[in-house]
Structure formats: C-alpha cells, structure tokens
N, C-alpha and C. Protein backbone atom coordinates (compact mmCIF):
# COMPACT_ATOMS: atom_id res chain seq x y z
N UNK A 1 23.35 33.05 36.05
CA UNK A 1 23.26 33.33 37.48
C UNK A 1 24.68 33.28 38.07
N UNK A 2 24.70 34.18 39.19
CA UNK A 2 26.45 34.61 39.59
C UNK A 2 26.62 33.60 40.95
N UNK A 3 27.32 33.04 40.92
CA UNK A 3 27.73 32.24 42.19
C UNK A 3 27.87 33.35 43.24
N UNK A 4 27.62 32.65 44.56
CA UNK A 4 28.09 33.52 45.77
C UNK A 4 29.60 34.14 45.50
N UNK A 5 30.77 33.38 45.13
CA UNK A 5 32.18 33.97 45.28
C UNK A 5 32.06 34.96 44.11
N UNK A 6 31.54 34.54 43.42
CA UNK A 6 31.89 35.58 42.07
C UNK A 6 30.74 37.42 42.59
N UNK A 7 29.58 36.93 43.06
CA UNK A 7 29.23 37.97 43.71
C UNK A 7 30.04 39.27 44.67
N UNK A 8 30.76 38.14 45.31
CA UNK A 8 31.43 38.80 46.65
C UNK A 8 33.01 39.42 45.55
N UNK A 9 32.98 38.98 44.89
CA UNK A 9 34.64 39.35 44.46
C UNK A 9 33.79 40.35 43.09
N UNK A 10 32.61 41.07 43.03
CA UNK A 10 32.18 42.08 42.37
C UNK A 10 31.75 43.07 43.26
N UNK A 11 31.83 42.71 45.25
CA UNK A 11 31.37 43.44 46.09
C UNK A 11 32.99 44.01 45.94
N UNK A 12 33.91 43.69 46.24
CA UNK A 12 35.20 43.69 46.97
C UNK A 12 35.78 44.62 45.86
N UNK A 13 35.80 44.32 44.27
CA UNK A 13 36.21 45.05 42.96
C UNK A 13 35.11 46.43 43.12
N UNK A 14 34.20 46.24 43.54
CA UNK A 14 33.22 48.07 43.26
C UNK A 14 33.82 48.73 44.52
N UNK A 15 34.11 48.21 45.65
CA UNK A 15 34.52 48.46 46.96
C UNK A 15 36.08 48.83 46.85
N UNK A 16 37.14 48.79 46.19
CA UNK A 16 38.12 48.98 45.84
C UNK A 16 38.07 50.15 45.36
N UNK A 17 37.20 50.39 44.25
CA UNK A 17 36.67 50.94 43.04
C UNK A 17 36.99 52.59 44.03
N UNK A 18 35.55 52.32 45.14
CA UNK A 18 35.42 53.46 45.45
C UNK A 18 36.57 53.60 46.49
N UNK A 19 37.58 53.12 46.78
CA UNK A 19 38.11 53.70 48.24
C UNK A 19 39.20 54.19 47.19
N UNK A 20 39.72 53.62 46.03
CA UNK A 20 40.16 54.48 44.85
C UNK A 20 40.15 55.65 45.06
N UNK A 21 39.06 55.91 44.25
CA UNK A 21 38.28 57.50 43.96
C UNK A 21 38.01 58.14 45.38
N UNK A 22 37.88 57.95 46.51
CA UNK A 22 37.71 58.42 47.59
C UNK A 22 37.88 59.89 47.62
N UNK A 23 39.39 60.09 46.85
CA UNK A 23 39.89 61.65 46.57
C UNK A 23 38.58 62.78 45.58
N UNK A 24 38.89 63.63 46.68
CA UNK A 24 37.46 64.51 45.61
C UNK A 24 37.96 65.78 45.27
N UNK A 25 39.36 65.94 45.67
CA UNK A 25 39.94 67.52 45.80
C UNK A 25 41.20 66.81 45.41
N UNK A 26 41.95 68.27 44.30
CA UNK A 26 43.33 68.39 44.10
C UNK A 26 44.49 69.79 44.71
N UNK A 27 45.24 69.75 45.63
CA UNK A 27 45.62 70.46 46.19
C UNK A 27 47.05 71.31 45.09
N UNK A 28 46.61 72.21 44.17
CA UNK A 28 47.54 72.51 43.21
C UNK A 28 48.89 73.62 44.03
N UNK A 29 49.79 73.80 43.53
CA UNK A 29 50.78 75.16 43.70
C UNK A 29 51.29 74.93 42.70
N UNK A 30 51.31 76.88 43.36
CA UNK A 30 51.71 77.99 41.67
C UNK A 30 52.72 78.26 41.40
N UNK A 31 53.72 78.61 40.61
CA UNK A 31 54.64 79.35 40.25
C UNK A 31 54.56 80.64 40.63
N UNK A 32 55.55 81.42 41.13
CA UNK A 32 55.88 82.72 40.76
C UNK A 32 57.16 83.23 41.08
N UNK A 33 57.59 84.35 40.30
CA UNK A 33 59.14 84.90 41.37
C UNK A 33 59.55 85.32 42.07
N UNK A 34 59.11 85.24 42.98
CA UNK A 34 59.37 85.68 44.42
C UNK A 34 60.09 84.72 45.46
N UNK A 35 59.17 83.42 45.37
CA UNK A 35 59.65 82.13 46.51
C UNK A 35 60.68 81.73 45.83
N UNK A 36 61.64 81.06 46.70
CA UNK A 36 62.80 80.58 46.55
C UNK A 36 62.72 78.64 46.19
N UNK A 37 63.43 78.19 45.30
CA UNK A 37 63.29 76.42 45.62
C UNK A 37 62.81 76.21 47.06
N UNK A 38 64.32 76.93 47.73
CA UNK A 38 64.47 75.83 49.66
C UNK A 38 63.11 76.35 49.71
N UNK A 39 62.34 77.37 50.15
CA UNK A 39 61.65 77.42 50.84
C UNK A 39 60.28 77.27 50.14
N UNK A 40 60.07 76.75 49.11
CA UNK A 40 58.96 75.59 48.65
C UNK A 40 58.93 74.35 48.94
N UNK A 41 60.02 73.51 48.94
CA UNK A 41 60.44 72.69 49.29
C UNK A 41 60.35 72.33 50.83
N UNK A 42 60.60 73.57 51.67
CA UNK A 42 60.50 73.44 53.14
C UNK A 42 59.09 73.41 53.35
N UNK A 43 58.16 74.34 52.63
CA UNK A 43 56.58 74.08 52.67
C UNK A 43 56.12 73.07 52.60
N UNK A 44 56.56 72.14 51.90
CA UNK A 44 56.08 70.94 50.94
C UNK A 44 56.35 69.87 51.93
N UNK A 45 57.39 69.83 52.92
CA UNK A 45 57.79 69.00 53.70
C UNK A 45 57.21 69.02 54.94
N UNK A 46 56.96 70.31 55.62
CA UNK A 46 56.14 70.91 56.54
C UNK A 46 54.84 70.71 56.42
N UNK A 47 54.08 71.07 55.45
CA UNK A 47 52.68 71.23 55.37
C UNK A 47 51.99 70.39 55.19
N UNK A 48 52.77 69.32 54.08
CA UNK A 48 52.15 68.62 53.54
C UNK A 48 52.73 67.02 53.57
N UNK A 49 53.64 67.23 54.72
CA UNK A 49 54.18 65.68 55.18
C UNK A 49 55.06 65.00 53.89
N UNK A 50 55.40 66.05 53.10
CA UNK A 50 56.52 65.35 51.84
C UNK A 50 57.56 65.09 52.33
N UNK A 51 58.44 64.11 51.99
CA UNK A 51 59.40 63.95 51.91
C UNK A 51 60.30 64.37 50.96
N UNK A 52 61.94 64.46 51.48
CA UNK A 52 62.48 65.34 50.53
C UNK A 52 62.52 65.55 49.41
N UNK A 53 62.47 64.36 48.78
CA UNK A 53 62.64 63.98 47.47
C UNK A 53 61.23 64.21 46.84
N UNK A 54 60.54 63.83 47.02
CA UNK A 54 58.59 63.93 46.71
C UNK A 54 59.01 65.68 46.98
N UNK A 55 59.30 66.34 47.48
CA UNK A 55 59.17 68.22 47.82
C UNK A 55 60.20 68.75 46.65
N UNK A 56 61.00 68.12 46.33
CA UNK A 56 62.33 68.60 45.52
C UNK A 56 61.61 68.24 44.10
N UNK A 57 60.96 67.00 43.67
CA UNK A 57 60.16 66.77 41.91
C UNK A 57 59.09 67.81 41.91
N UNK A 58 58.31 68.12 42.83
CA UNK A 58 57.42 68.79 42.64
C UNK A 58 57.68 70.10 42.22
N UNK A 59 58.75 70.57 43.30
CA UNK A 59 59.17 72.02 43.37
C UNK A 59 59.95 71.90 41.71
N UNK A 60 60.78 71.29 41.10
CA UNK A 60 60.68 71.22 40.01
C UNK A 60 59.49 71.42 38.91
N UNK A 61 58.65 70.48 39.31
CA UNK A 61 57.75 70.52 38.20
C UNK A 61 56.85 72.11 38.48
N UNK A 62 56.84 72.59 39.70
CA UNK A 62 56.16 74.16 39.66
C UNK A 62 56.76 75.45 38.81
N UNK A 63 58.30 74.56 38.87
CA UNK A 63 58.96 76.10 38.60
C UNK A 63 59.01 75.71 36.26
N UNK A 64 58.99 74.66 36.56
CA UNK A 64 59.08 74.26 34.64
C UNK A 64 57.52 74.26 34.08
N UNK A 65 56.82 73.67 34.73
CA UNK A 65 55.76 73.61 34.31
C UNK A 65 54.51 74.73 34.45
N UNK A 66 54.64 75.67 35.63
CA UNK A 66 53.99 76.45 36.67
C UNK A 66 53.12 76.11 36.94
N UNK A 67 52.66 74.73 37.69
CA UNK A 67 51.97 74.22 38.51
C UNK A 67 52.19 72.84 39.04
N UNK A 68 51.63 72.26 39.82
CA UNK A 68 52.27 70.78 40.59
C UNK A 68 50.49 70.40 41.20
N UNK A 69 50.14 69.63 41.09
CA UNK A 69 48.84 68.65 41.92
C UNK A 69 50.15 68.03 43.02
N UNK A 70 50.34 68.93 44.01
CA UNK A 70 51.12 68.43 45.55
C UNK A 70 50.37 67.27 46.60
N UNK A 71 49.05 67.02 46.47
CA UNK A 71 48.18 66.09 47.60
C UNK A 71 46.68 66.09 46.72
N UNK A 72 46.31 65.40 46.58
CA UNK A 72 45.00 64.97 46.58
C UNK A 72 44.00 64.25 47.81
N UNK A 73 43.32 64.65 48.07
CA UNK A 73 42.32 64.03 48.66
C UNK A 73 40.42 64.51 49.10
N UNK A 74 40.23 64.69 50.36
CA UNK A 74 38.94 65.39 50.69
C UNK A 74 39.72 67.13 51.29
N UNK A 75 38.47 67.59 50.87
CA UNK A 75 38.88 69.25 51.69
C UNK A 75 38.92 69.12 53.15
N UNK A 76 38.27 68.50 53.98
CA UNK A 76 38.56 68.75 55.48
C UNK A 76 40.27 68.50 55.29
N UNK A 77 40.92 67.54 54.24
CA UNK A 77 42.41 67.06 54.76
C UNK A 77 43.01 68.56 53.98
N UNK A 78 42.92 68.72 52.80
CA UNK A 78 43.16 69.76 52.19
C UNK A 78 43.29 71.31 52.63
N UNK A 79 41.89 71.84 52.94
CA UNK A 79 41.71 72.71 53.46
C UNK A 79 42.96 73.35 54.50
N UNK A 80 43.61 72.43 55.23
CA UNK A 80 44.20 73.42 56.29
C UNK A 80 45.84 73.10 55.56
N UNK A 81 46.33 72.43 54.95
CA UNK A 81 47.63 72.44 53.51
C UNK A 81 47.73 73.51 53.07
N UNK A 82 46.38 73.78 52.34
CA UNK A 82 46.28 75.14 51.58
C UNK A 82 46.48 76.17 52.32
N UNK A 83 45.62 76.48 53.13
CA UNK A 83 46.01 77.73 54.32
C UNK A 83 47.35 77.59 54.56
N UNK A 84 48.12 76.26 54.94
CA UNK A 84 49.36 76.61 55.39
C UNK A 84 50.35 77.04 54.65
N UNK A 85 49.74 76.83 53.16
CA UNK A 85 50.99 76.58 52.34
C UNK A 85 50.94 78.71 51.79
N UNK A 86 49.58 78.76 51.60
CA UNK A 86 48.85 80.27 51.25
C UNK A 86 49.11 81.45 52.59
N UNK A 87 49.67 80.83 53.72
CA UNK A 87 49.95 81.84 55.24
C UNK A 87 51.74 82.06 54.64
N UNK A 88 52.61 81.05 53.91
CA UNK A 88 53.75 81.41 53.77
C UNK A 88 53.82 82.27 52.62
N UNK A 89 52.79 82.73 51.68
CA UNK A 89 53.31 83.40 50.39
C UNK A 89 53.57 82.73 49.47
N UNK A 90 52.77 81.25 49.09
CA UNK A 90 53.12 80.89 48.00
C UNK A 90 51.32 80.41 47.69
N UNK A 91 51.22 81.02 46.20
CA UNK A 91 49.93 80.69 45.65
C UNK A 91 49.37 79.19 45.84
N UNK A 92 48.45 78.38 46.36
CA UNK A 92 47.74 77.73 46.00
C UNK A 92 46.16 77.50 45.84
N UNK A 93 45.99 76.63 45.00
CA UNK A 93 44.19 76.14 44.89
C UNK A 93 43.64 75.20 45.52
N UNK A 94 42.66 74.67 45.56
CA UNK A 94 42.03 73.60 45.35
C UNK A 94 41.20 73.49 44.49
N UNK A 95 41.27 72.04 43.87
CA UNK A 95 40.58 71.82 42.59
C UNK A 95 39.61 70.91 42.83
N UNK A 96 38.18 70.92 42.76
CA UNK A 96 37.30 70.01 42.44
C UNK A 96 37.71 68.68 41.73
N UNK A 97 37.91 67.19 42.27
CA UNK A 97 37.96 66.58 40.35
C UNK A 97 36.90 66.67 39.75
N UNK A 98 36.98 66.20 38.69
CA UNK A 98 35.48 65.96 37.39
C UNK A 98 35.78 64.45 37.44
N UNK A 99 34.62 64.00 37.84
CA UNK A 99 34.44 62.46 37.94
C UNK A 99 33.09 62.12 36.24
C-alpha cells in the first residue's frame, strides 16, 4: 500500500510527464537555393521569436542537413509560424509527432 506522499509525488511525476509531451506538432524548414542565410535567419528571428544564435544553428543545420525541427509545440501556436515563415518563400511543414 502507497503512502499519501508517495501517491502525490506519482501525481506530480505523471503530471510533469504530460506538460512534457504537451508538444503535439513539429514545425520543420526546408532547404532550397534560392533563400539566402540572412534572410532565413531574419525569418527565424521574426516569426518564430529566435534568437540570433538559436536562428544562425538552425539555418546551418537546414542548409547541411536540408531540414531543421525550428519550434515544436500545438498547431494553434504553429499554424500561424508556418504561414509566416511559407508568406516569405521559404518551404515549411508541420509534422504530427508519433507518440
């Protein structure tokens, strides 16, 4: 039998658990040759509240890797990133996770 504290500190660990996972969407961008670094980078900072440095690894990892997971979270937050980032000419998705 579970003591009250040990109960409550298996409420607080599943409750963690989920504000964790909360994220249900991955906000990806694409590679291609057309966009320039600066002005991925200026997207990334604009759209998506990056900071320089967080806009400058990413924009790296799009152009080496050809793709970047830029924000995770729910689509209402997502949803209007993507549009903003997809109104300047640069490819992005959103990705379902697989839980």
């Amino acid at each position: 039998m579970q003591t009250k504290e040990e109960l409550i500190t298996l409420i607080d660990s599943d409750t963690s658990v989920l504000e964790e996972n909360d994220f249900m969407f991955n906000l990806i961008v694409w590679n291609d040759e057309v966009n320039t670094f600066e002005w991925v980078i200026q997207t990334l900072i604009e759209v998506c509240h990056h900071d320089v440095e967080q806009a400058e690894q990413c924009t790296l990892l799009i152009h080496h890797k050809g793709k970047c997971i830029v924000k995770s979270g729910s689509w209402e937050v997502l949803k209007p990133m993507h549009d903003g980032i997809t109104d300047r000419g640069i490819g992005a998705s959103i990705v379902e996770l697989v839980q």
